[in-house]
PDB file of N, CA and C in Angstrom:
ATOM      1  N   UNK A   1     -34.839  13.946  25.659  1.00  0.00           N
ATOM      2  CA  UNK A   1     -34.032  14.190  26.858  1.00  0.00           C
ATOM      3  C   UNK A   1     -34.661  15.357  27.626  1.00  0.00           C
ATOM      4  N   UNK A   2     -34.982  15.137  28.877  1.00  0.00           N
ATOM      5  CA  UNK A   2     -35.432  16.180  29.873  1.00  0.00           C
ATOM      6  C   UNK A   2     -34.192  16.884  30.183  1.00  0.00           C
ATOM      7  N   UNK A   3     -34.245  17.786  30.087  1.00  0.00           N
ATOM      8  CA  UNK A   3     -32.428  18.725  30.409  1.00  0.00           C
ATOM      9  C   UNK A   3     -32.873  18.937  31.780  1.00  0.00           C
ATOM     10  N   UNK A   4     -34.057  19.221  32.307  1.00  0.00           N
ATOM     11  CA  UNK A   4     -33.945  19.658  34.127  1.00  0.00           C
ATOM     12  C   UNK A   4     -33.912  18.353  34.535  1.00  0.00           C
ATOM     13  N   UNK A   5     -34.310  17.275  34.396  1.00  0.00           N
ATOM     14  CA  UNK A   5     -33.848  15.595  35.101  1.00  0.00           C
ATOM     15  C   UNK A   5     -32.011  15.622  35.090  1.00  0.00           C
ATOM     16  N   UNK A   6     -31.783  15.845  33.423  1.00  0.00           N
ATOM     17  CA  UNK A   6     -30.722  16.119  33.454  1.00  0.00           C
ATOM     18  C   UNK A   6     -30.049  16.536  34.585  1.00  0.00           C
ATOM     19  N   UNK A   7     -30.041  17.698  34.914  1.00  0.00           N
ATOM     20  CA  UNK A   7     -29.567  18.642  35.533  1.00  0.00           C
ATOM     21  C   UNK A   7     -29.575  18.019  37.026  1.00  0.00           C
ATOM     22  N   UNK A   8     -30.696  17.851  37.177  1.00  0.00           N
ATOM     23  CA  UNK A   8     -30.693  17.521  38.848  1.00  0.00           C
ATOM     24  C   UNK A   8     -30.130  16.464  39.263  1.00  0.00           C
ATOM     25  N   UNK A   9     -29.755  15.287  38.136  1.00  0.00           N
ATOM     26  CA  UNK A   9     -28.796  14.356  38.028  1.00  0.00           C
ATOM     27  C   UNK A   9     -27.795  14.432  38.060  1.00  0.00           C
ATOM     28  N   UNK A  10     -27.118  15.597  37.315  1.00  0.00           N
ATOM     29  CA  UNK A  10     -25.729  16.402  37.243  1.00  0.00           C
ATOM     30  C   UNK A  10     -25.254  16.971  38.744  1.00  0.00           C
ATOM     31  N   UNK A  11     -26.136  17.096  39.283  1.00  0.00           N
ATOM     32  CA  UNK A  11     -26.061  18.219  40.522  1.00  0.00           C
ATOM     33  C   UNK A  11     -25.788  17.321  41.628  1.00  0.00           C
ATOM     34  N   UNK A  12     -26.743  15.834  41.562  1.00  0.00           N
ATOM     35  CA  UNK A  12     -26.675  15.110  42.507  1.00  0.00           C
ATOM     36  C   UNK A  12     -25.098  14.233  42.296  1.00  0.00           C
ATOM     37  N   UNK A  13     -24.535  13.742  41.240  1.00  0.00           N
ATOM     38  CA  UNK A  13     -23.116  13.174  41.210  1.00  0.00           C
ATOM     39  C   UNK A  13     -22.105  14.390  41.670  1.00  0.00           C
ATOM     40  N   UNK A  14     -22.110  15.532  41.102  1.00  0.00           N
ATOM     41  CA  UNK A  14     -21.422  16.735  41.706  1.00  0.00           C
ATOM     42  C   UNK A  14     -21.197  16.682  43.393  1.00  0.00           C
ATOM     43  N   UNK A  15     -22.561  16.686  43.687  1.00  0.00           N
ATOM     44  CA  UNK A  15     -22.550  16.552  44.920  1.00  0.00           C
ATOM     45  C   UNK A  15     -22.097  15.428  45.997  1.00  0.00           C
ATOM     46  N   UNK A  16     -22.087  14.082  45.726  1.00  0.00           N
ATOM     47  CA  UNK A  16     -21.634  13.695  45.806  1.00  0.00           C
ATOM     48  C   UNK A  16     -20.052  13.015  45.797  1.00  0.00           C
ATOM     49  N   UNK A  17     -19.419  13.743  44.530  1.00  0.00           N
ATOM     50  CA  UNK A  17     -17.943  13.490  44.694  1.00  0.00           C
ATOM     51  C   UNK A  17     -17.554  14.760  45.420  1.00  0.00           C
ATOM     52  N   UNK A  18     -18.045  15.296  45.607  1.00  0.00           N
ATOM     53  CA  UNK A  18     -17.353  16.243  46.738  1.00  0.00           C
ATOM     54  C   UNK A  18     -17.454  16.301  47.866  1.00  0.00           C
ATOM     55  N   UNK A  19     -18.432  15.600  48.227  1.00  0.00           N
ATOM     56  CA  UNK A  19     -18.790  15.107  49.679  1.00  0.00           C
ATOM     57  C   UNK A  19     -17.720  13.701  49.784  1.00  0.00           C
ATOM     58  N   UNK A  20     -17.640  13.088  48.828  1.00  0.00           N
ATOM     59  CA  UNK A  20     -16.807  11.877  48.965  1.00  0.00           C
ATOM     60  C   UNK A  20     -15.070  12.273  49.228  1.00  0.00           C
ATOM     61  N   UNK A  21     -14.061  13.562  48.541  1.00  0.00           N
ATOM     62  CA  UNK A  21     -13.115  13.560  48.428  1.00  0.00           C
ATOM     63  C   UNK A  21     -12.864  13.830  49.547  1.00  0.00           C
ATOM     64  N   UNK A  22     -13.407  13.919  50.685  1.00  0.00           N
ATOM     65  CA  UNK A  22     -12.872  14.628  51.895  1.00  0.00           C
ATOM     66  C   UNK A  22     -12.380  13.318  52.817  1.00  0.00           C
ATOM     67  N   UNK A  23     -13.267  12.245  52.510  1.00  0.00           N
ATOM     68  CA  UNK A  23     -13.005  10.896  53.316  1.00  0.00           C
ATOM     69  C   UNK A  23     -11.700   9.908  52.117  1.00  0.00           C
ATOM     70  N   UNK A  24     -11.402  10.593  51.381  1.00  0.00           N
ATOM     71  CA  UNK A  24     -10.298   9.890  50.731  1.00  0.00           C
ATOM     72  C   UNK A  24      -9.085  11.178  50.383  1.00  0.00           C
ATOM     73  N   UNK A  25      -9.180  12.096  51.650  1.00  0.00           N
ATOM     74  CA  UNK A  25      -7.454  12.815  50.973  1.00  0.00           C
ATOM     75  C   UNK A  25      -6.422  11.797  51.502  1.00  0.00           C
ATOM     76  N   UNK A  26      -6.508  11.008  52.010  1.00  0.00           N
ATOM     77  CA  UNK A  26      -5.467   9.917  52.088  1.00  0.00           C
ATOM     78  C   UNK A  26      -5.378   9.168  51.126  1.00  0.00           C
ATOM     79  N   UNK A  27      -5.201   9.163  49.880  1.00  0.00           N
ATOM     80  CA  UNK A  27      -5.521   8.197  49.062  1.00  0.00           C
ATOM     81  C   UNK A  27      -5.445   9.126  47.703  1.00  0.00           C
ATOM     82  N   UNK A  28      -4.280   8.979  47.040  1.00  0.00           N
ATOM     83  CA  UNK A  28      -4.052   9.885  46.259  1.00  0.00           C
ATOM     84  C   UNK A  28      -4.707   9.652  44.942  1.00  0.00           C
ATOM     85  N   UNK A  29      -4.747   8.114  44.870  1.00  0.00           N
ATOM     86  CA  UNK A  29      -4.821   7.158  43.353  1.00  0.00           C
ATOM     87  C   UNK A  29      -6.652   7.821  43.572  1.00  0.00           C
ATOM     88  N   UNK A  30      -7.321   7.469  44.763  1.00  0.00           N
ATOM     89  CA  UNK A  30      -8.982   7.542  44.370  1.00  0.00           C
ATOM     90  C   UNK A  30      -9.322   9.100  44.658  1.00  0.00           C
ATOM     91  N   UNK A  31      -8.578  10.186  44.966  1.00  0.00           N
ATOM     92  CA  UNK A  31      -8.867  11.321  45.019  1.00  0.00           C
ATOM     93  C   UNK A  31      -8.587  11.716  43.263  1.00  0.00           C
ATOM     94  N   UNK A  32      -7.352  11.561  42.641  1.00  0.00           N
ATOM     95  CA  UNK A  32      -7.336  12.059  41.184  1.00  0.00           C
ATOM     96  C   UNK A  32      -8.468  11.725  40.706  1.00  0.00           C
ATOM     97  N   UNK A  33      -8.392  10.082  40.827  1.00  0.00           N
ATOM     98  CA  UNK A  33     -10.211   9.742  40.481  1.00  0.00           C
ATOM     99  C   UNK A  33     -11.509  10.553  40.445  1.00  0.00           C
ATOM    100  N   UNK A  34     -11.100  11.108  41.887  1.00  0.00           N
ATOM    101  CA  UNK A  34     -12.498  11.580  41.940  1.00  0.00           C
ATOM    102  C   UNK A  34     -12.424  13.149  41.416  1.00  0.00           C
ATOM    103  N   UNK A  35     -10.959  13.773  41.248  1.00  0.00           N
ATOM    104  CA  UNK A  35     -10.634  14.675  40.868  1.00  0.00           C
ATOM    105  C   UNK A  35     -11.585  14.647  39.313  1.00  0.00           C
ATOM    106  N   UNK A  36     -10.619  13.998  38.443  1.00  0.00           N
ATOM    107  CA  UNK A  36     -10.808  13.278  36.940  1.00  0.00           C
ATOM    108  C   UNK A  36     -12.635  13.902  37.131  1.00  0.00           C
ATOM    109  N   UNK A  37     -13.348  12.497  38.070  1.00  0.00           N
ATOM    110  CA  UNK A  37     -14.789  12.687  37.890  1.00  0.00           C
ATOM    111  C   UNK A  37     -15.413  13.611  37.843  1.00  0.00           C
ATOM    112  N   UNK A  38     -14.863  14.611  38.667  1.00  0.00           N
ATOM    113  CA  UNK A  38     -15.102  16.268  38.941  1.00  0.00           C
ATOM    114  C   UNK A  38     -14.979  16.865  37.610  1.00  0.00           C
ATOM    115  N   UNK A  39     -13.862  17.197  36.597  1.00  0.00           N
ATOM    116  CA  UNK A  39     -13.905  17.543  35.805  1.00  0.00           C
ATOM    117  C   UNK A  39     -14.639  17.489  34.820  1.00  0.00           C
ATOM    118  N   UNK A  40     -15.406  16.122  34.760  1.00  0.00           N
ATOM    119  CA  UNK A  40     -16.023  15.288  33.792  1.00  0.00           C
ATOM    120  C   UNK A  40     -17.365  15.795  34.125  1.00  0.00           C
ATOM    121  N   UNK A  41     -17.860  15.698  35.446  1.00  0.00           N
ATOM    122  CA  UNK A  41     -19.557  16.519  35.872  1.00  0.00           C
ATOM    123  C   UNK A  41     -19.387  18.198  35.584  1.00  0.00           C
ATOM    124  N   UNK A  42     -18.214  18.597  35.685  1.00  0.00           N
ATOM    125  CA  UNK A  42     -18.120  20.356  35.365  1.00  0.00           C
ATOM    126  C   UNK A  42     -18.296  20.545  33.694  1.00  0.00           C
ATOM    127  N   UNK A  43     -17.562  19.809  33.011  1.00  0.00           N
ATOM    128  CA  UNK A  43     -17.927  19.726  31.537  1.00  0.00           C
ATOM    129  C   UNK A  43     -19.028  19.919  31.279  1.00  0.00           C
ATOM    130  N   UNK A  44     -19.484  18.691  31.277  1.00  0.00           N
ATOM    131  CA  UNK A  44     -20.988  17.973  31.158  1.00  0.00           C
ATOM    132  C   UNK A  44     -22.030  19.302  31.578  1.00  0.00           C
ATOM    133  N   UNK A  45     -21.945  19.793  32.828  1.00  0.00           N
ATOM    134  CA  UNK A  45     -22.547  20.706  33.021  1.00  0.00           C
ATOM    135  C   UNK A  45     -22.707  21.954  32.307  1.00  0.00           C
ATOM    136  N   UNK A  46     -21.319  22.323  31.445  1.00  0.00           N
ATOM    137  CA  UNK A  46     -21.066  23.595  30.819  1.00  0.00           C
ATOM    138  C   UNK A  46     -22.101  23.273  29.322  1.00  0.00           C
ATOM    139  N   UNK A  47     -21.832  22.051  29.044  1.00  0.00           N
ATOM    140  CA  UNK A  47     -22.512  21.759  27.773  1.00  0.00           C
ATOM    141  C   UNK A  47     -23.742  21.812  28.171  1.00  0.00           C
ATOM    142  N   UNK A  48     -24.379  21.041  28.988  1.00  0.00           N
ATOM    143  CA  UNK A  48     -25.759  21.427  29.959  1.00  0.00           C
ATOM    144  C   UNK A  48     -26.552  22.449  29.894  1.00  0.00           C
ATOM    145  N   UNK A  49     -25.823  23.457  30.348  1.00  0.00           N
ATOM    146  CA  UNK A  49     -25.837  24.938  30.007  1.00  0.00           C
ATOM    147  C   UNK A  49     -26.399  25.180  28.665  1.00  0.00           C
ATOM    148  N   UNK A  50     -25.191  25.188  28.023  1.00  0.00           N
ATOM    149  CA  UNK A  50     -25.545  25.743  26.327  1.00  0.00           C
ATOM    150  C   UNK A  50     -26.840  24.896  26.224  1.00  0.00           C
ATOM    151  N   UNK A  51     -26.942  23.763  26.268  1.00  0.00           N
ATOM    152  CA  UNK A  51     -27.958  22.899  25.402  1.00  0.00           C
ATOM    153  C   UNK A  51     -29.397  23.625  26.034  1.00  0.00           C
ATOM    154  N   UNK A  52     -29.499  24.066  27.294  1.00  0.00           N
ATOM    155  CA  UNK A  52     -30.235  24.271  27.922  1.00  0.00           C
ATOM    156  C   UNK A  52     -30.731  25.613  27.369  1.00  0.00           C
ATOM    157  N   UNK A  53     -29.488  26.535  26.920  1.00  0.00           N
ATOM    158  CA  UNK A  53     -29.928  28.311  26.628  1.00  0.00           C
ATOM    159  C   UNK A  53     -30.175  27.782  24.902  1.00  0.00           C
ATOM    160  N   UNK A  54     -29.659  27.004  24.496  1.00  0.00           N
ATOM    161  CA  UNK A  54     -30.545  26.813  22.810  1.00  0.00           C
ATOM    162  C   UNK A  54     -32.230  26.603  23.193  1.00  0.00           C
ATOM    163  N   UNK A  55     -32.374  25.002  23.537  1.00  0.00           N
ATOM    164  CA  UNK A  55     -33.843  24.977  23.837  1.00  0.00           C
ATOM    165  C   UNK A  55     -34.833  26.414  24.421  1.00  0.00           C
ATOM    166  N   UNK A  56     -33.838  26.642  25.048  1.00  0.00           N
ATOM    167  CA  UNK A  56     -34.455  27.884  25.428  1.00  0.00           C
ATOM    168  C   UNK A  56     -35.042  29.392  24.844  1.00  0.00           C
ATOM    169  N   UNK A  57     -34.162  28.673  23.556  1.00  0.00           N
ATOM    170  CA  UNK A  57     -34.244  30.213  22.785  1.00  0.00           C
ATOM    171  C   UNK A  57     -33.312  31.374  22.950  1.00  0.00           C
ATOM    172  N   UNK A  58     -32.285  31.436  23.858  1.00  0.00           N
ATOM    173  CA  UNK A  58     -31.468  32.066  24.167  1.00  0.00           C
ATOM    174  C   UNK A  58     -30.119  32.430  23.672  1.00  0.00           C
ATOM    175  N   UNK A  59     -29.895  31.243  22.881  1.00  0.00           N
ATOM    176  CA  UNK A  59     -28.880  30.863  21.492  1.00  0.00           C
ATOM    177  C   UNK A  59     -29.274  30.408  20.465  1.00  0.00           C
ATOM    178  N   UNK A  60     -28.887  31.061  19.476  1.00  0.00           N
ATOM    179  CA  UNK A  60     -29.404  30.350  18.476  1.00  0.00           C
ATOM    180  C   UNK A  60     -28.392  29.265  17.951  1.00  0.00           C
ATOM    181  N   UNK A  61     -28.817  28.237  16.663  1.00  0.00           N
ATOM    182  CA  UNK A  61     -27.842  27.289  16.827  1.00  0.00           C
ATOM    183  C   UNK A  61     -26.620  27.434  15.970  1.00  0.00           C
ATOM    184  N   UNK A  62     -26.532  28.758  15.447  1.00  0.00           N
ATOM    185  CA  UNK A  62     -25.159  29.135  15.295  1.00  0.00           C
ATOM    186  C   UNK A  62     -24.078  29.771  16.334  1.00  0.00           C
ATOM    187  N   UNK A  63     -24.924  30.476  17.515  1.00  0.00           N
ATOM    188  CA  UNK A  63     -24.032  30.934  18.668  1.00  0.00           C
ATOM    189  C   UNK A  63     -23.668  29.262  19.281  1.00  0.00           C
ATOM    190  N   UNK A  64     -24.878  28.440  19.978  1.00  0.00           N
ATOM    191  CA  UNK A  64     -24.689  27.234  20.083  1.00  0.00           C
ATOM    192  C   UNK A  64     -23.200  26.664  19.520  1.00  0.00           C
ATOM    193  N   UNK A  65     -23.471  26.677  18.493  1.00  0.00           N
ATOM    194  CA  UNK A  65     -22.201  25.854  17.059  1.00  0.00           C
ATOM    195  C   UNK A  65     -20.765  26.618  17.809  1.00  0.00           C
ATOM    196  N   UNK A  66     -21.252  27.514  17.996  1.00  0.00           N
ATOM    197  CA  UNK A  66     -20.018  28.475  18.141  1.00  0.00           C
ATOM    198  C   UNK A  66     -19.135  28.448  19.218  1.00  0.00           C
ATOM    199  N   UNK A  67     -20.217  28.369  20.409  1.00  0.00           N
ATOM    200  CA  UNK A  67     -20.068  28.384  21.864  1.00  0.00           C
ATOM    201  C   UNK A  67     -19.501  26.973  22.108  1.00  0.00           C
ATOM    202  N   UNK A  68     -20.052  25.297  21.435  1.00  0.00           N
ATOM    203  CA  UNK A  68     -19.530  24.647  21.649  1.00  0.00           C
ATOM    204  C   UNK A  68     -18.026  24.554  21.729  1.00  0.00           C
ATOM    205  N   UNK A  69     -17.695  25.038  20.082  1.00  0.00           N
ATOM    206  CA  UNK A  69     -16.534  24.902  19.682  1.00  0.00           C
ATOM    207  C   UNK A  69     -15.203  25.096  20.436  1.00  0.00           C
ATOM    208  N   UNK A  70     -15.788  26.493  20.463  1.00  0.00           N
ATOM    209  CA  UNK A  70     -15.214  26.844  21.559  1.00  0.00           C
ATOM    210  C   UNK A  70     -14.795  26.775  23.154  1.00  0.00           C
ATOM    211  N   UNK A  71     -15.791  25.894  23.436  1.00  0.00           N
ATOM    212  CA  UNK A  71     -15.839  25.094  25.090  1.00  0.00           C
ATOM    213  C   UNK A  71     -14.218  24.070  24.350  1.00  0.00           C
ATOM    214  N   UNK A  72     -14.814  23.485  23.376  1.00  0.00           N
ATOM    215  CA  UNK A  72     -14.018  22.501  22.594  1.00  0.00           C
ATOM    216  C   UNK A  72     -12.219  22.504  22.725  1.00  0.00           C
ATOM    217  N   UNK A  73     -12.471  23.678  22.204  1.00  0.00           N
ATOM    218  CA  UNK A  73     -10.929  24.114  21.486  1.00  0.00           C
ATOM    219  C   UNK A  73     -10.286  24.423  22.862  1.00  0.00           C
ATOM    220  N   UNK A  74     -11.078  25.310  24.138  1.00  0.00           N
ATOM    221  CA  UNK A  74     -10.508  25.535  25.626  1.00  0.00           C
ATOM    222  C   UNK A  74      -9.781  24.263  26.064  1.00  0.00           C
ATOM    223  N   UNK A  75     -11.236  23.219  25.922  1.00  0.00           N
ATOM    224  CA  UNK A  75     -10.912  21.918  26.277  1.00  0.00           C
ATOM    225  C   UNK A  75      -9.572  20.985  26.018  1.00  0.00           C
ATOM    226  N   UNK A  76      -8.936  21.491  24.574  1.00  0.00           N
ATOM    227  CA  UNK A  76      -8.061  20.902  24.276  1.00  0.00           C
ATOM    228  C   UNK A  76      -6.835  21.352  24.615  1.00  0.00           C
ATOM    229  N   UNK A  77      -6.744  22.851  24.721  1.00  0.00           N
ATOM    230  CA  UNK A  77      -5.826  23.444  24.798  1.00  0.00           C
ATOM    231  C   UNK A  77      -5.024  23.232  26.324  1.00  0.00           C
ATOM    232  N   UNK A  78      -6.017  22.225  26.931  1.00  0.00           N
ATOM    233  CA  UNK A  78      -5.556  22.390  28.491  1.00  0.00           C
ATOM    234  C   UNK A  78      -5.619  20.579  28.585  1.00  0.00           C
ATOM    235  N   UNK A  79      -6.042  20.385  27.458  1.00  0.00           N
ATOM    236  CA  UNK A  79      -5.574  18.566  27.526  1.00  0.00           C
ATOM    237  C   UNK A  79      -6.798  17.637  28.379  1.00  0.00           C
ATOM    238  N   UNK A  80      -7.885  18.453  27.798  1.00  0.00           N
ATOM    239  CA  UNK A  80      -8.912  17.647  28.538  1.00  0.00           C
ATOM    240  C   UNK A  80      -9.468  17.075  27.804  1.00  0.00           C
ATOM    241  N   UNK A  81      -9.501  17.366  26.314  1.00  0.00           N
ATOM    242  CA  UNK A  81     -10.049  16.777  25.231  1.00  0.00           C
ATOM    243  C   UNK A  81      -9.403  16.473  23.749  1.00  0.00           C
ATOM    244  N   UNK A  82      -8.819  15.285  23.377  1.00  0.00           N
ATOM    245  CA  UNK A  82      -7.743  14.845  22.378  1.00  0.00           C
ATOM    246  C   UNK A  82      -8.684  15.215  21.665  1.00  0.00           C
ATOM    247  N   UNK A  83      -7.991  14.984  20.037  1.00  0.00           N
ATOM    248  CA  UNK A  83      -8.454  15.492  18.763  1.00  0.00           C
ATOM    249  C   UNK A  83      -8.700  13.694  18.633  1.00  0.00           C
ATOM    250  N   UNK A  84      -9.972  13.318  17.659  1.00  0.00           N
ATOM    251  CA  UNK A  84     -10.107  11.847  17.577  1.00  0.00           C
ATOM    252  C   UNK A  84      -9.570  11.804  15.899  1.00  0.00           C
TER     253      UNK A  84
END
């Protein structure tokens, strides 16, 4: 996995649903949508991040381990991410 393809992939859907929500605030059902999608590219991105400062050398993969978890446990606590 290239994490900067990554990234610039990440950047370009970002960019795009936010350029898109402005032509649908009439439209409540495809704005949550695109709300939802928003959340889902901000995630993605945070993990992005970390994965990006491990390769990097910047974490090691116990801060990594750590840092996920913790994205994790935020995640749940606010109902963005069920326990499977």
């Amino acid at each position: 996995m290239e994490l900067h393809r990554v990234a610039e992939h990440l950047a370009i859907e970002t960019d795009d649903v936010l350029a898109t929500l402005p032509l649908v605030a009439a439209n409540a059902k495809l704005t949550d949508r695109l709300f939802e999608q928003l959340v889902d590219l901000l995630l993605e991105g945070l993990v992005l991040d970390l994965r990006s400062a491990l390769a990097a050398g910047d974490l090691s993969i116990a801060e990594y381990g750590t840092k996920l978890g913790d994205l994790a446990a935020q995640c749940r606590a606010v109902g963005l991410l069920a326990r499977v």
